[in-house]
N, C-alpha and C. Protein backbone atom coordinates (compact mmCIF):
# COMPACT_ATOMS: atom_id res chain seq x y z
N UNK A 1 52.29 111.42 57.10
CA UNK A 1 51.86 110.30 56.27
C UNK A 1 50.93 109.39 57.07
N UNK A 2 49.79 109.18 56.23
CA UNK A 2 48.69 108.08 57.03
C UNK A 2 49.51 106.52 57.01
N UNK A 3 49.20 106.16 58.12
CA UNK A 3 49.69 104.88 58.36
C UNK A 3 48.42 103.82 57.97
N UNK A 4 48.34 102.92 57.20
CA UNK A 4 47.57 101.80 56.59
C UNK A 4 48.13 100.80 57.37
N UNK A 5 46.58 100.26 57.29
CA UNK A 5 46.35 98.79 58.33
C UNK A 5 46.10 98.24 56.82
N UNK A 6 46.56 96.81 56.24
CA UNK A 6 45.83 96.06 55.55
C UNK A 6 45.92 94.80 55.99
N UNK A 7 44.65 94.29 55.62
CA UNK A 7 44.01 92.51 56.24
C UNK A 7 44.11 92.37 54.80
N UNK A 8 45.01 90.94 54.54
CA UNK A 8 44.70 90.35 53.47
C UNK A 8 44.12 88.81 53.73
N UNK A 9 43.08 87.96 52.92
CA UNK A 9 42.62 87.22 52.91
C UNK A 9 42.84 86.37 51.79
N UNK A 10 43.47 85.24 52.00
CA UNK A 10 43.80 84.29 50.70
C UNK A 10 43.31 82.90 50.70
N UNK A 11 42.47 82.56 50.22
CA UNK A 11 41.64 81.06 49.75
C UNK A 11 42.39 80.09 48.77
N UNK A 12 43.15 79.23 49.09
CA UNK A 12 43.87 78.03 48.70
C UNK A 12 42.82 77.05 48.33
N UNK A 13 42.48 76.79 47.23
CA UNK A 13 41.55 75.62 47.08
C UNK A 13 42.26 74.73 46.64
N UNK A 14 43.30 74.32 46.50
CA UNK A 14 43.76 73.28 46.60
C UNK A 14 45.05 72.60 47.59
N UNK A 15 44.99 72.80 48.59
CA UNK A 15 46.25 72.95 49.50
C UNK A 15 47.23 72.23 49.27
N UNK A 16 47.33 70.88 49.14
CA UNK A 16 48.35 69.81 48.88
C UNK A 16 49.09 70.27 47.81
N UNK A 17 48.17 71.27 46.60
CA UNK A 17 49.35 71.22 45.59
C UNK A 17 50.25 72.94 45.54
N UNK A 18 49.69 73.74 46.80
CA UNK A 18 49.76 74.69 46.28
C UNK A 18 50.31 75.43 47.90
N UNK A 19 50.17 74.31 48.65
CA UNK A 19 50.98 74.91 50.25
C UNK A 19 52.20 75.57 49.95
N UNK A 20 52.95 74.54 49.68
CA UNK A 20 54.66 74.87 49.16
C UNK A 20 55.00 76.09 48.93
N UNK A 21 53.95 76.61 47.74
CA UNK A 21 54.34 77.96 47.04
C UNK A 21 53.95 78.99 47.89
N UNK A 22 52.76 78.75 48.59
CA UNK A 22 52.30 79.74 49.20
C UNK A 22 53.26 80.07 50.78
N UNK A 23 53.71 78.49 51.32
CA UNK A 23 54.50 79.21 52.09
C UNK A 23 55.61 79.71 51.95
N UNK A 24 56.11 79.23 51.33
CA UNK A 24 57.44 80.00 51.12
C UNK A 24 57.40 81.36 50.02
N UNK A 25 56.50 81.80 49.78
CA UNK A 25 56.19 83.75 49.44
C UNK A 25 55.90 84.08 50.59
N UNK A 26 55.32 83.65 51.82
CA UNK A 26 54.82 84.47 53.33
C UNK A 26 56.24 84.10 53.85
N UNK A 27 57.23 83.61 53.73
CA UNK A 27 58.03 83.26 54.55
C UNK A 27 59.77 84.66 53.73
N UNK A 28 59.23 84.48 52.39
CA UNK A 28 60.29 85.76 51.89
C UNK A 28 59.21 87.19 52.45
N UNK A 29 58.12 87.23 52.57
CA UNK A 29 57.49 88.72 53.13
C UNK A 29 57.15 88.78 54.36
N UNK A 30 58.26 87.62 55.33
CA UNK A 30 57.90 87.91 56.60
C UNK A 30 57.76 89.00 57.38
N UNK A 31 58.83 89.79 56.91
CA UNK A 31 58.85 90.69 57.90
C UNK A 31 57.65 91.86 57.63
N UNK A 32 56.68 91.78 56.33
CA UNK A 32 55.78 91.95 56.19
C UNK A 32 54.71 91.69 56.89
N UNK A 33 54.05 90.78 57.48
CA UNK A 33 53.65 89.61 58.46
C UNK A 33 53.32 90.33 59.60
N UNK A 34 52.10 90.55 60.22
CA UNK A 34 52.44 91.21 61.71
C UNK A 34 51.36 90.31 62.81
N UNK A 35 50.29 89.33 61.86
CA UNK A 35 49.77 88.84 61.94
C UNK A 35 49.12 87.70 61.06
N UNK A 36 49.28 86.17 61.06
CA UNK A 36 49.11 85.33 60.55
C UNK A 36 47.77 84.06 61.36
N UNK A 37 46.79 83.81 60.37
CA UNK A 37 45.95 83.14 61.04
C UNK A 37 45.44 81.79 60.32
N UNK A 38 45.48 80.57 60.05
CA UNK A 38 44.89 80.04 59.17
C UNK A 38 44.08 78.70 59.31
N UNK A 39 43.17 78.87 58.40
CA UNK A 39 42.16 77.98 58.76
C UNK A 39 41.67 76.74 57.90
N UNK A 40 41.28 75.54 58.49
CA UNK A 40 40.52 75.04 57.47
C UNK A 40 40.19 73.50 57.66
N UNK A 41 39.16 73.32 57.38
CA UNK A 41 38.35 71.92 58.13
C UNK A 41 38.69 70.94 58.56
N UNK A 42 38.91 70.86 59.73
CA UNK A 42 39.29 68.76 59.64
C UNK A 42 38.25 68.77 60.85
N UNK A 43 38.55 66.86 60.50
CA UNK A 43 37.82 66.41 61.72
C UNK A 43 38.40 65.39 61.65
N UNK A 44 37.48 64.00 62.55
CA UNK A 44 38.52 62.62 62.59
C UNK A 44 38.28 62.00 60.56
N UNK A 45 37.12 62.50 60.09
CA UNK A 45 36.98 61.87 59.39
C UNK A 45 37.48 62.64 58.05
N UNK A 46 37.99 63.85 58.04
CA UNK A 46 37.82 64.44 57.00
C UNK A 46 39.55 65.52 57.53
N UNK A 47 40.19 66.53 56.16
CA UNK A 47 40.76 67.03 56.37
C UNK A 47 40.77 67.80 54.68
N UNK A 48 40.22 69.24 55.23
CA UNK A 48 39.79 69.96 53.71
C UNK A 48 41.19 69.94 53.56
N UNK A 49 40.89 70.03 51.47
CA UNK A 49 41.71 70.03 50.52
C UNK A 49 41.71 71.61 50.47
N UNK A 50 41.39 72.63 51.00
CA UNK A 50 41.02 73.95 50.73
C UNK A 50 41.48 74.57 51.97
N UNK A 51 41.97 75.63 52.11
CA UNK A 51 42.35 76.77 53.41
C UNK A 51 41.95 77.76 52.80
N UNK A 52 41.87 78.86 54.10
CA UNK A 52 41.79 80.50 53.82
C UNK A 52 43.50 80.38 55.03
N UNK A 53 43.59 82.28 54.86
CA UNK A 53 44.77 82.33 55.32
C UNK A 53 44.25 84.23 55.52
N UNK A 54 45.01 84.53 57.33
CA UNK A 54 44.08 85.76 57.41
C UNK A 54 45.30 86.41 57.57
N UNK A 55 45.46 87.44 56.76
CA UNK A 55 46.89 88.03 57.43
C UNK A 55 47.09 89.61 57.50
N UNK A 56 47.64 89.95 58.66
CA UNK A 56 47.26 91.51 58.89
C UNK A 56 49.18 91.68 58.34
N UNK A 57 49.11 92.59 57.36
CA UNK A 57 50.35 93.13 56.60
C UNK A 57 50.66 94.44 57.69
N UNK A 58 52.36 94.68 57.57
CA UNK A 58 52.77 96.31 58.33
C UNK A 58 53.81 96.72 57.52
N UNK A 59 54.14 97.54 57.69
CA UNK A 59 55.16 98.12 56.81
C UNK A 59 55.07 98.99 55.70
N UNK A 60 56.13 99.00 54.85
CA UNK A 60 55.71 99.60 53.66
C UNK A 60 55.21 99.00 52.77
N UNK A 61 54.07 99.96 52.71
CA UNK A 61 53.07 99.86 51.54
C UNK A 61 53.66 99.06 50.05
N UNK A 62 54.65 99.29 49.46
CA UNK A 62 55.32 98.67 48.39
C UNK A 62 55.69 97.10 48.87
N UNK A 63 55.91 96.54 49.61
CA UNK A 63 56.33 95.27 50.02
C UNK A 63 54.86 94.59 50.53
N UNK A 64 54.09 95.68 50.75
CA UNK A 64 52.58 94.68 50.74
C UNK A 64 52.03 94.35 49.29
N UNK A 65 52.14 95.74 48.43
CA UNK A 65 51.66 95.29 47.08
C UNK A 65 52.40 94.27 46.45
N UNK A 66 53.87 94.17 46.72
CA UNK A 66 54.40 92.99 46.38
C UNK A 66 53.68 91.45 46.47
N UNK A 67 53.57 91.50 47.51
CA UNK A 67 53.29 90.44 47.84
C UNK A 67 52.04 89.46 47.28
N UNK A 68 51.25 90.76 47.65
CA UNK A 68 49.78 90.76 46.44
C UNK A 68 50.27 90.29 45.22
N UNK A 69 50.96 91.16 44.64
CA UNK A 69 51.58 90.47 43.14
C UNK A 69 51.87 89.23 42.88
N UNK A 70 52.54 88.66 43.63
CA UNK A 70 53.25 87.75 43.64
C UNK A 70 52.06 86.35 44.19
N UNK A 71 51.70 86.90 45.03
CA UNK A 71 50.21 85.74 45.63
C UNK A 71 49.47 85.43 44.04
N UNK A 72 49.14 86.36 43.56
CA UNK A 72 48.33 86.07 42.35
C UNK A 72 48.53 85.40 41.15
N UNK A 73 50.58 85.37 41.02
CA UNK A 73 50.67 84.37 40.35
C UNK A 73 51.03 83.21 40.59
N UNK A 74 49.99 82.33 41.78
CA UNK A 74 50.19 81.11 42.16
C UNK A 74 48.70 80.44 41.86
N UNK A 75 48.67 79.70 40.95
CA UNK A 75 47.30 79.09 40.56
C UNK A 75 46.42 78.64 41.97
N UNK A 76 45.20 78.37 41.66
CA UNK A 76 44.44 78.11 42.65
C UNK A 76 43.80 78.66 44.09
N UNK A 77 44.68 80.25 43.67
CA UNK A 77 44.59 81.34 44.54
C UNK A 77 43.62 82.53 44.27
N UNK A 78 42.99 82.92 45.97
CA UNK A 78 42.01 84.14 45.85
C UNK A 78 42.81 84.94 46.56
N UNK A 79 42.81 86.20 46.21
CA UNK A 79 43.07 87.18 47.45
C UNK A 79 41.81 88.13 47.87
N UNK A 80 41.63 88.38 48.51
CA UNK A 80 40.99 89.69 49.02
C UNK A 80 41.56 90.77 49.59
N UNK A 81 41.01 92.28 49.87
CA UNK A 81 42.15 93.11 50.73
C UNK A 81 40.85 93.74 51.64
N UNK A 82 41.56 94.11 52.62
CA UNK A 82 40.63 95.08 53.34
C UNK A 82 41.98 96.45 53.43
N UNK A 83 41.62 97.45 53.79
CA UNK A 83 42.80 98.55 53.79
C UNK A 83 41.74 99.46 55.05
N UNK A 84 42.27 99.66 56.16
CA UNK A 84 42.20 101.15 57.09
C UNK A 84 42.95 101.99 56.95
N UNK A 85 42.61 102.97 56.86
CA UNK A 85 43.66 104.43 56.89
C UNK A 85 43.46 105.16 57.88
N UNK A 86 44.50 105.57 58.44
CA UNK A 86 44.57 106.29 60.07
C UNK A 86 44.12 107.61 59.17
């Protein structure tokens, strides 16, 4: 069986209202999780209302599509996927 790498990419445009949900779905698919990265503007004067979120998924394939699922029904959310196959 080919082993899959997937990078998922998720765009929060509204963070304040929509952190909550989002962390706590990465926090039930942790062990999904093999890599977590996230980003998003501040400075002294400013602090975006918007994140991305970079996350390299492992495991089984079914608990990644989960997750996907589940990301999508949280308003204000993008996903993207990238997928490698050994």
């Amino acid at each position: 069986m080919a082993k899959e790498i997937r990078i998922l990419g998720v765009l929060i445009t509204d963070r304040q209202k929509e952190a909550g949900k989002v962390q706590a779905l990465l926090t039930k698919f942790g062990c999904s999780i093999k890599t977590r990265l996230g980003l998003h503007e501040v400075t002294d004067n400013l602090c975006s209302s918007s994140g991305l979120i970079i996350l390299e998924l492992t495991g089984d394939v079914a608990e990644m599509d989960k997750l996907e699922k589940e990301l999508k029904t949280i308003g204000g959310i993008q996903s993207q996927r990238m997928i490698f196959a050994d």
